[in-house]
C-alpha atoms as a PDB file:
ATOM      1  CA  UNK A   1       0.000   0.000   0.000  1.00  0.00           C
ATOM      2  CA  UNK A   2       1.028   3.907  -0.965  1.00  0.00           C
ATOM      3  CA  UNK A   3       0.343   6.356   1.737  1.00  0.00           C
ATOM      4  CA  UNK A   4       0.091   9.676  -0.325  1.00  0.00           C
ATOM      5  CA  UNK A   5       2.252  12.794   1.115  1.00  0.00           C
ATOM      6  CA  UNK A   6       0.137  14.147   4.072  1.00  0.00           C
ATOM      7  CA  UNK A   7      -0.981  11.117   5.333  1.00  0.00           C
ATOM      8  CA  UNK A   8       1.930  10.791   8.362  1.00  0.00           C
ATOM      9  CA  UNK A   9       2.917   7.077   9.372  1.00  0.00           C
ATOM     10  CA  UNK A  10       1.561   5.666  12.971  1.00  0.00           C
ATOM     11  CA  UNK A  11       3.310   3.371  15.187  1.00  0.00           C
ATOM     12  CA  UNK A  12       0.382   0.884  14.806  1.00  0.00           C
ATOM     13  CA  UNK A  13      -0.978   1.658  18.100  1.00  0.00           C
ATOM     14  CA  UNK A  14      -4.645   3.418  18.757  1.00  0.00           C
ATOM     15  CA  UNK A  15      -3.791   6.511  21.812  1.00  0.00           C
ATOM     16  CA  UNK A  16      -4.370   5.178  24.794  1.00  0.00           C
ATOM     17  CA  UNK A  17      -7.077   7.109  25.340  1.00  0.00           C
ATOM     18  CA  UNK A  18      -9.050   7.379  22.403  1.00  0.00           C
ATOM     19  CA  UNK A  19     -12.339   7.726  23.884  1.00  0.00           C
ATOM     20  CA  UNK A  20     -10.759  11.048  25.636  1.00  0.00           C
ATOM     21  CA  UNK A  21      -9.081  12.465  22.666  1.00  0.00           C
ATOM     22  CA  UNK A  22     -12.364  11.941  20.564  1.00  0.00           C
ATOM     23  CA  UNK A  23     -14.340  13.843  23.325  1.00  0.00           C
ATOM     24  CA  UNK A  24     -11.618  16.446  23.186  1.00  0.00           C
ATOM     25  CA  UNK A  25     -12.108  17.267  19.379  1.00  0.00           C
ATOM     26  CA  UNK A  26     -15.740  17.181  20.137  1.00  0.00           C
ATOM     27  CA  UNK A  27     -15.009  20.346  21.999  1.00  0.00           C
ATOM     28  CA  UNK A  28     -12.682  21.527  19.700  1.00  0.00           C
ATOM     29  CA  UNK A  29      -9.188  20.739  21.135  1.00  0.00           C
ATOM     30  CA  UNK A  30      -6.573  21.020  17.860  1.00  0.00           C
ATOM     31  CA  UNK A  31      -4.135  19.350  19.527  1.00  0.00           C
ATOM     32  CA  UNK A  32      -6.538  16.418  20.227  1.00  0.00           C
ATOM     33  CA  UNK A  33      -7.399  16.507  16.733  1.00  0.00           C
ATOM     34  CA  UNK A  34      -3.786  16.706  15.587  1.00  0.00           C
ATOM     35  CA  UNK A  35      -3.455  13.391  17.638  1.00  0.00           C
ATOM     36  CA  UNK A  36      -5.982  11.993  16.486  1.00  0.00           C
ATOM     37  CA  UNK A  37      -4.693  12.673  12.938  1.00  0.00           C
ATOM     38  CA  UNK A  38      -1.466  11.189  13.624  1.00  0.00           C
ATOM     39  CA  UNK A  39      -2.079   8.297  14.892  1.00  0.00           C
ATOM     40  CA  UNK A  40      -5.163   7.206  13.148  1.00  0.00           C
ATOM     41  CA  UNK A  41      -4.960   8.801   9.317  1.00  0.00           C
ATOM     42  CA  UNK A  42      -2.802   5.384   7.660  1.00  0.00           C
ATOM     43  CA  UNK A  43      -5.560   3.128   9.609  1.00  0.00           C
ATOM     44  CA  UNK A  44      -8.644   5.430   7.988  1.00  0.00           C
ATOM     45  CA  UNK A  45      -6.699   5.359   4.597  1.00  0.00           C
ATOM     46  CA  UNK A  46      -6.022   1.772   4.685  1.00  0.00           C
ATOM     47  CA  UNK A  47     -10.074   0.848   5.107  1.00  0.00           C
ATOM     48  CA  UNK A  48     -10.891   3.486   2.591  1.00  0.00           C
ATOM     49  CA  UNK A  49      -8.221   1.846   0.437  1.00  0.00           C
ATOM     50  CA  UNK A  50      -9.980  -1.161   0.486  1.00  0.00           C
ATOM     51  CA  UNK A  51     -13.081   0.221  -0.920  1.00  0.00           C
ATOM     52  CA  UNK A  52     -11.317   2.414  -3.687  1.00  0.00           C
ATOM     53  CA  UNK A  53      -8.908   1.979  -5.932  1.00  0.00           C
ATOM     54  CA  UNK A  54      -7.418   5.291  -6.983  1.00  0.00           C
ATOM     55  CA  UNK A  55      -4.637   6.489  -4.634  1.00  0.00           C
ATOM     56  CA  UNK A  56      -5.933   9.926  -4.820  1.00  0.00           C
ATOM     57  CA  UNK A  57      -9.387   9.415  -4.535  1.00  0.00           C
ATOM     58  CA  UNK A  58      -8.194   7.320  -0.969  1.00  0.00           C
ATOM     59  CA  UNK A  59      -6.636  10.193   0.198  1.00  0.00           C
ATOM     60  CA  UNK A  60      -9.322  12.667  -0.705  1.00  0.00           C
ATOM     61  CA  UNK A  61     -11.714  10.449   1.435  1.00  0.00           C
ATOM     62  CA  UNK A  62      -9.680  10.020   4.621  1.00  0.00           C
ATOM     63  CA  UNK A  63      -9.427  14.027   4.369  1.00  0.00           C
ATOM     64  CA  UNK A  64     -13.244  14.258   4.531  1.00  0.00           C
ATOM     65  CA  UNK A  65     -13.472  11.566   6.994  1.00  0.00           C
ATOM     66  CA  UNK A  66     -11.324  13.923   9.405  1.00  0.00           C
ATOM     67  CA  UNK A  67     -13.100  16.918   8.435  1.00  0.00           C
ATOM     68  CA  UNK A  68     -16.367  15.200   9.122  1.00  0.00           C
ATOM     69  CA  UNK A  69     -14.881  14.197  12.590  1.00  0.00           C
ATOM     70  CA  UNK A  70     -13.975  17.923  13.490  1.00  0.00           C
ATOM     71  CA  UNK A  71     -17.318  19.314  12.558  1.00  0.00           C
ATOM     72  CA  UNK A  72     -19.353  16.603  13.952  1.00  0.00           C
ATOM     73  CA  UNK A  73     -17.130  15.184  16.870  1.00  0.00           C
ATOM     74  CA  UNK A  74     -19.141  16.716  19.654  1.00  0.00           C
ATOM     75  CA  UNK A  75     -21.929  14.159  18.350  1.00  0.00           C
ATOM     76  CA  UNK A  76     -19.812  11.139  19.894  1.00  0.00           C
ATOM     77  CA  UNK A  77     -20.786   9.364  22.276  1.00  0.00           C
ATOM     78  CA  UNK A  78     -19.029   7.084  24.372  1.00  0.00           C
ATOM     79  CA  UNK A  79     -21.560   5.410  25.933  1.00  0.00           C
ATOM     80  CA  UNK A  80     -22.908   3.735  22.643  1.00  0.00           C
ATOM     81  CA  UNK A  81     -19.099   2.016  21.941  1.00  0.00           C
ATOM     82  CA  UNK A  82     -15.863   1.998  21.493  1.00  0.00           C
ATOM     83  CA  UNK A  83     -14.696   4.066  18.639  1.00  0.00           C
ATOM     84  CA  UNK A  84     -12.388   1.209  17.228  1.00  0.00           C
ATOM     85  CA  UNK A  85     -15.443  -0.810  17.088  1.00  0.00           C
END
């Protein structure tokens, strides 16, 4: 698999906390977001990269997957699961 420029390699490992740093960008904490970013953005590129076949198009996706997680993170809820699940 290609990760395009901008999409930064993780270590493999979720944050510790992810239900915390989710919550955080729900209230609209950039470095929580940049976190969130960093270590999840190869593991959101590699499911969209599954589905799609154009490098481009993969990387265009996991941007608006991110965006769609700033906008509309203070609709999470940890109560209803995990967000790895």
């Amino acid at each position: 698999m290609t990760v395009p420029r901008g999409v930064p390699l993780d270590t493999g490992r979720v944050p510790p906390d992810l239900v915390a740093v989710l919550v955080a960008v729900g209230s609209k904490d950039p470095k929580a977001f940049q976190l969130l970013y960093e270590q999840c953005a190869r593991r959101v590129y590699g499911v969209v990269r599954k589905t799609l076949q154009n490098p481009e198009s993969c990387a265009e996706v996991t941007q608006e997957v991110f965006l769609m997680v700033w906008e509309q993170g203070d609709r999470y809820r940890p109560e209803l699961g995990h967000p790895v699940s």
